[in-house]
Protein backbone atom coordinates (compact mmCIF):
# COMPACT_ATOMS: atom_id res chain seq x y z
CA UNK A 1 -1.59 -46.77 13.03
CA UNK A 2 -3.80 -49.11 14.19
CA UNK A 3 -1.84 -52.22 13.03
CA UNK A 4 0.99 -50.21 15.16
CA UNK A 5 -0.77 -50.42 18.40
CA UNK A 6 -1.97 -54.46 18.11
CA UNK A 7 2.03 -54.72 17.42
CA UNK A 8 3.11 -52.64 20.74
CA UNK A 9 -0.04 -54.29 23.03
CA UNK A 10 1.08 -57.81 21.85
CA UNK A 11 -2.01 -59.10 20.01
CA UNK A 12 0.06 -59.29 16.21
CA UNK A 13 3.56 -60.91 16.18
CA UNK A 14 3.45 -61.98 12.60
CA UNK A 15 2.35 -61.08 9.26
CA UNK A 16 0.15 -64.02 9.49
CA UNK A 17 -1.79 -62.66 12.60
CA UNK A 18 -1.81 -59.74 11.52
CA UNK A 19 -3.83 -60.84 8.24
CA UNK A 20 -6.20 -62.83 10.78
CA UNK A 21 -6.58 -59.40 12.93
CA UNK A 22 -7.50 -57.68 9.59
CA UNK A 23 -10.79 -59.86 9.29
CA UNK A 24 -12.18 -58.79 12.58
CA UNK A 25 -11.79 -55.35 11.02
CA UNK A 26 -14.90 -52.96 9.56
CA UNK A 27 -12.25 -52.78 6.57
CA UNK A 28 -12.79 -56.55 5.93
CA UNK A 29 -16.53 -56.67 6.59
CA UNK A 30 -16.71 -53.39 4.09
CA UNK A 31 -14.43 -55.22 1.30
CA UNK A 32 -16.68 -58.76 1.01
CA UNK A 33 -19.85 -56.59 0.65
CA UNK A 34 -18.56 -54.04 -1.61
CA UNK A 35 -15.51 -55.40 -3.53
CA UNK A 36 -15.30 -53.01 -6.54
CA UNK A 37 -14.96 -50.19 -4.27
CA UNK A 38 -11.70 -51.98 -2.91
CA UNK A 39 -10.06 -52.79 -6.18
CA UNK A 40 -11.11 -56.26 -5.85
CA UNK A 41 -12.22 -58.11 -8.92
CA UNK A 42 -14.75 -60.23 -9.45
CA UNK A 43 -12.38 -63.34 -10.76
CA UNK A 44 -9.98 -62.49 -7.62
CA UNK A 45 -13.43 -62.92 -5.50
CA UNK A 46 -14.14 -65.97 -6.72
CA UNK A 47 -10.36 -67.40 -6.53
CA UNK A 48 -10.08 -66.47 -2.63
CA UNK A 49 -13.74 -65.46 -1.34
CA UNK A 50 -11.89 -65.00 1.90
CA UNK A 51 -9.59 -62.17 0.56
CA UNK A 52 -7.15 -64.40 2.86
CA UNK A 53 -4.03 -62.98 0.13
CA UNK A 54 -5.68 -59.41 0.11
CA UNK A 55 -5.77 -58.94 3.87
CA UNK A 56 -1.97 -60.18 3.67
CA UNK A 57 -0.82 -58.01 0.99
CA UNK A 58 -2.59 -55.25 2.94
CA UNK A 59 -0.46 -56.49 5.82
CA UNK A 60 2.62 -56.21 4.53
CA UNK A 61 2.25 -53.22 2.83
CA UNK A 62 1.33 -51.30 6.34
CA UNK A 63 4.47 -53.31 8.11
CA UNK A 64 6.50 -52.08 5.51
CA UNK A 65 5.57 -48.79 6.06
CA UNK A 66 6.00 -49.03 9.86
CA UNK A 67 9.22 -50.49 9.56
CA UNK A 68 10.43 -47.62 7.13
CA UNK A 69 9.49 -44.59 9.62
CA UNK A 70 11.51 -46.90 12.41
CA UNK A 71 7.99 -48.07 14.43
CA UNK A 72 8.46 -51.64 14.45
CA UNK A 73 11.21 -54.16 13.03
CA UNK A 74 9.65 -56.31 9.78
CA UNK A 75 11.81 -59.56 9.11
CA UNK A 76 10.37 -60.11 5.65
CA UNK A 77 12.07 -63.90 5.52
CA UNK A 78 10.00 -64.92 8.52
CA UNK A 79 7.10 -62.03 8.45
CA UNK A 80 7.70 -61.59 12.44
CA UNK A 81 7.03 -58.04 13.88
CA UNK A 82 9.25 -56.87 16.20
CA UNK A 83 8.11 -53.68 18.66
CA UNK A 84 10.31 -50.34 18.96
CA UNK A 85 10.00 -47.33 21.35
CA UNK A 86 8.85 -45.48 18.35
CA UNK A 87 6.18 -47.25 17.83
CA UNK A 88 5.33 -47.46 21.57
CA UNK A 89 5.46 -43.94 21.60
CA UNK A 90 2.97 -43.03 19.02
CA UNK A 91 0.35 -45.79 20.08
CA UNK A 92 0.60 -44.75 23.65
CA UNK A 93 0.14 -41.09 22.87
CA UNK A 94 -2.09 -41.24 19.39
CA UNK A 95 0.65 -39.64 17.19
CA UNK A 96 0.12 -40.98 13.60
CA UNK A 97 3.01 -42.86 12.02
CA UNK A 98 3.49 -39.63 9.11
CA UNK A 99 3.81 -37.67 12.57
CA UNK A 100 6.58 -39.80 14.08
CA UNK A 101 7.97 -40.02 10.49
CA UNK A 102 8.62 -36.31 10.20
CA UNK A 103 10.13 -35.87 13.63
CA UNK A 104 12.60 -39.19 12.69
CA UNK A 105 13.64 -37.37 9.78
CA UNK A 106 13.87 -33.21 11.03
CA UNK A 107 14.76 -33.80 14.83
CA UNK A 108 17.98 -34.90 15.23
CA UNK A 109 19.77 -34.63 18.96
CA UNK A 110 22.45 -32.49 18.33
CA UNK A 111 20.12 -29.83 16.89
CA UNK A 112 20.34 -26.84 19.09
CA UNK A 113 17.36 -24.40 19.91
CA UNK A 114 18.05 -21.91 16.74
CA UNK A 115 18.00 -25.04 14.41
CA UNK A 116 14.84 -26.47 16.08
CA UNK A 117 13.00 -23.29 15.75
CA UNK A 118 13.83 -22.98 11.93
């Protein structure tokens, strides 16, 4: 949700910004001073103290998710983020992405009031 709203306010374009947003995060802080409790291993600490591949797997995993439940567009080949009114809609109004996900999939517009109501 959050990566949602840094996509619809402009501030993350790519998957590559949006890895570079995750460091300013409490996540990221949390994850360098308590790795095991993140699933990161020791060796993997040591290979990339920065968690720089981490932060973009984490990235890409949330993108994907967005993209799935129809909040943003993910171009995997180039890693840009594109913004859709979904996605406007739920950061604008706080409605979680497993919210709008549910309405995508049960609300359709030619459901009349008996089939809404069901």
């Amino acid at each position: 949700d959050s990566l949602n709203a840094e996509i619809v306010l402009g501030d993350v374009r790519s998957i590559r910004e949006a890895a570079e947003w995750l460091s300013y995060t409490y996540l990221y802080i949390r994850m360098l001073r308590r790795p095991d409790l993140y699933g990161v291993s020791d060796r993997e600490l040591a290979e990339d103290p920065l968690l720089e591949q981490r932060r973009v797997d984490l990235a890409h995993t949330a993108a994907s998710m967005l993209d799935k439940h129809g909040l943003i567009r993910y171009d995997r080949r180039t890693g840009h983020f594109q913004m859709r009114d979904l996605g406007r809609v739920a950061s604008h109004y706080y409605v979680t992405f497993e919210s709008m996900a549910a309405f995508n999939e049960y609300l359709k517009p030619t459901m009349s009031d008996i089939e809404l109501f069901r």
